[in-house]
N, C-alpha and C. Protein backbone atom coordinates (compact mmCIF):
# COMPACT_ATOMS: atom_id res chain seq x y z
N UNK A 1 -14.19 -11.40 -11.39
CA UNK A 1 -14.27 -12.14 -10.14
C UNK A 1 -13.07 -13.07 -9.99
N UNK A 2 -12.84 -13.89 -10.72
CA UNK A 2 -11.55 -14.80 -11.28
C UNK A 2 -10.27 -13.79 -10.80
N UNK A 3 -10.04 -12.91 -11.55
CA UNK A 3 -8.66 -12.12 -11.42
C UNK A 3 -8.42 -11.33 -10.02
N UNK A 4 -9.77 -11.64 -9.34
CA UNK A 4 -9.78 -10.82 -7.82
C UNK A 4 -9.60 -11.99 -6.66
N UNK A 5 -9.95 -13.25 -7.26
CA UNK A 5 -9.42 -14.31 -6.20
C UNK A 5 -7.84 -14.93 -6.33
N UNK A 6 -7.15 -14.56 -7.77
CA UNK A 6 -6.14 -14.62 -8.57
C UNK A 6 -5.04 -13.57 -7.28
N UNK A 7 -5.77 -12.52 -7.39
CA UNK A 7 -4.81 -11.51 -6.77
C UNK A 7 -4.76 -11.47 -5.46
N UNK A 8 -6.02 -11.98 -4.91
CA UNK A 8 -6.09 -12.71 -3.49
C UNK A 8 -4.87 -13.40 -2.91
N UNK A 9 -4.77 -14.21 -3.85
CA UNK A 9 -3.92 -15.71 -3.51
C UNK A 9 -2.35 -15.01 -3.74
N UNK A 10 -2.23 -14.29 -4.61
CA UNK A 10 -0.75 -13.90 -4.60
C UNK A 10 -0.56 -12.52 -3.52
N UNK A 11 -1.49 -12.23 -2.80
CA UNK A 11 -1.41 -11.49 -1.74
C UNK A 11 -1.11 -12.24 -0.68
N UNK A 12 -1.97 -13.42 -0.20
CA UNK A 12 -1.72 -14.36 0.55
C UNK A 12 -0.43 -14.79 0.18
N UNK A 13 -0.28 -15.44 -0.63
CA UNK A 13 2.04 -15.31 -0.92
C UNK A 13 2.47 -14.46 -0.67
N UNK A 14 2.21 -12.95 -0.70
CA UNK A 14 3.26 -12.05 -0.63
C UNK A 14 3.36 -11.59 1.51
N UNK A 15 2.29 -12.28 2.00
CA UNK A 15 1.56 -12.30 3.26
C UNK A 15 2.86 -13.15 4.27
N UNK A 16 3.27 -14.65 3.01
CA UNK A 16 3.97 -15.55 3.88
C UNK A 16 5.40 -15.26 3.57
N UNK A 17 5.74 -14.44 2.55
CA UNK A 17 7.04 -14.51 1.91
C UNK A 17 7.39 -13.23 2.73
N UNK A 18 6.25 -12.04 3.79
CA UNK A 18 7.14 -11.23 3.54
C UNK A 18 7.83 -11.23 5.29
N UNK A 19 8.66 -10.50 5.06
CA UNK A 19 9.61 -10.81 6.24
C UNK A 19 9.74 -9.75 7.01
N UNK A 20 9.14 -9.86 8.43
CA UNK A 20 9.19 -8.55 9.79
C UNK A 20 7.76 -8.51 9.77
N UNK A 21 7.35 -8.19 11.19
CA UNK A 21 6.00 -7.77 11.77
C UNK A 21 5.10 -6.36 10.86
N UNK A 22 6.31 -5.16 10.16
CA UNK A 22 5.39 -4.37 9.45
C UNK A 22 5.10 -4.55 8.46
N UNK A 23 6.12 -5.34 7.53
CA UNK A 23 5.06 -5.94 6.32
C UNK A 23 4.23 -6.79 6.54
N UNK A 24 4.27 -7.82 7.37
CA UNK A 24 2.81 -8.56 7.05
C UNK A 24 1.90 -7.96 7.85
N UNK A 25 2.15 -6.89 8.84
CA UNK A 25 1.14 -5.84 8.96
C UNK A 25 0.62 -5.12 7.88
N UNK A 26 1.27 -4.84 6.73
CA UNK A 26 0.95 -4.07 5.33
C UNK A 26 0.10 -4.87 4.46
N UNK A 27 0.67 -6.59 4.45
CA UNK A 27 -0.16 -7.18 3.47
C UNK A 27 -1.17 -7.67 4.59
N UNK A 28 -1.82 -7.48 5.71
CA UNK A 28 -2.91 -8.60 6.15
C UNK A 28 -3.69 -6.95 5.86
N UNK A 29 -3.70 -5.86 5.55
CA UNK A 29 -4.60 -5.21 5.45
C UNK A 29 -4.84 -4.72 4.01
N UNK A 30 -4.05 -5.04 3.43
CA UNK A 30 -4.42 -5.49 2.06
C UNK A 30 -5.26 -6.56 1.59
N UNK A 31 -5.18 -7.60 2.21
CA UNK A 31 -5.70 -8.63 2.71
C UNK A 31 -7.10 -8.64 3.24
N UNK A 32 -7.50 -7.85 3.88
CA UNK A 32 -8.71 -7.57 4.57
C UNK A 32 -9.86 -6.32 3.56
N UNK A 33 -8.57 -5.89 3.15
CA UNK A 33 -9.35 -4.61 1.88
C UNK A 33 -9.92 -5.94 0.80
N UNK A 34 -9.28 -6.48 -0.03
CA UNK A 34 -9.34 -7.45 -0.92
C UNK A 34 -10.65 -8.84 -1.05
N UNK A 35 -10.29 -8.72 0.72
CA UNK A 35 -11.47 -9.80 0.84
C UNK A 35 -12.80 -9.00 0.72
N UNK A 36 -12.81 -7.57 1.68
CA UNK A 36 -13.78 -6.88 1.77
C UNK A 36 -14.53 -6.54 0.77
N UNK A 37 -13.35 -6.13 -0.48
CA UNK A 37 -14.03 -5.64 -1.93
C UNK A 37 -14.96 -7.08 -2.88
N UNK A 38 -14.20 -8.28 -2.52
CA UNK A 38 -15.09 -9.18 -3.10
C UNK A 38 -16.10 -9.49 -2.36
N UNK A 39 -16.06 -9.74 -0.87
CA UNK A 39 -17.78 -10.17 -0.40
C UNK A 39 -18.86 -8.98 -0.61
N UNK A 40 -18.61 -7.79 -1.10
CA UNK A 40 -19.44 -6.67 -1.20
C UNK A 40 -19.76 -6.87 -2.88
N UNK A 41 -18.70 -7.54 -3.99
CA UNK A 41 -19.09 -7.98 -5.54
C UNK A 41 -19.98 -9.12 -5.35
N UNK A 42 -20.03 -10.23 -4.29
CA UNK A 42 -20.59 -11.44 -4.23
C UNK A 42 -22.26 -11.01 -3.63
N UNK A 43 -22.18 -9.84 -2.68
CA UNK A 43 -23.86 -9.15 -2.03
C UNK A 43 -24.37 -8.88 -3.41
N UNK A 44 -23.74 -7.94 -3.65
CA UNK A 44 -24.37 -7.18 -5.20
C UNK A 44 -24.85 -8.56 -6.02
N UNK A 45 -24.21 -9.15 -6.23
CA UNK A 45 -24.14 -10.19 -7.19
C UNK A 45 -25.75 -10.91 -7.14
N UNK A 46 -25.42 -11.62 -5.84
CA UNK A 46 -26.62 -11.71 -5.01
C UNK A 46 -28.12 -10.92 -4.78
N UNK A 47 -28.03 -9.96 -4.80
CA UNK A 47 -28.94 -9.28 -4.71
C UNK A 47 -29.56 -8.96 -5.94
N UNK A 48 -28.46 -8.80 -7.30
CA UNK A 48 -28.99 -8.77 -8.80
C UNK A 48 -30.06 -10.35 -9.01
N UNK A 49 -29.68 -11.62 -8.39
CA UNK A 49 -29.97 -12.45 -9.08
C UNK A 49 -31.46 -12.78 -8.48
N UNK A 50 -32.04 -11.59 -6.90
CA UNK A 50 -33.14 -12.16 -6.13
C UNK A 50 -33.86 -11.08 -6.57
C-alpha cells in the first residue's frame, strides 16, 4: 500500500515536470489508472475487515 502511494507521488512529479499537452496527457492517465488500482486495494481491504 506504502509503495503504491510512493509511486503515486512520483507520478504526480513526473505529471508537473513533464513538458507539452501529450505527456501530461500520458501521465494524468497513469494517474487515474494508479489512483483507480488503490481505491479498488482500499474496497477489498474494507470489505475483508466487515
Amino acid at each position: 500500500m506504502e509503495a503504491a502511494i510512493i509511486g503515486l507521488g512520483f507520478l504526480i512529479i513526473g505529471f508537473f515536470a513533464a513538458k507539452g499537452l501529450g505527456e501530461k496527457f500520458k501521465f494524468g492517465c497513469l494517474i487515474v489508472l494508479v489512483l483507480a488500482v488503490i481505491l479498488a486495494i482500499l474496497f477489498v481491504g474494507l470489505l475483508q475487515i466487515m
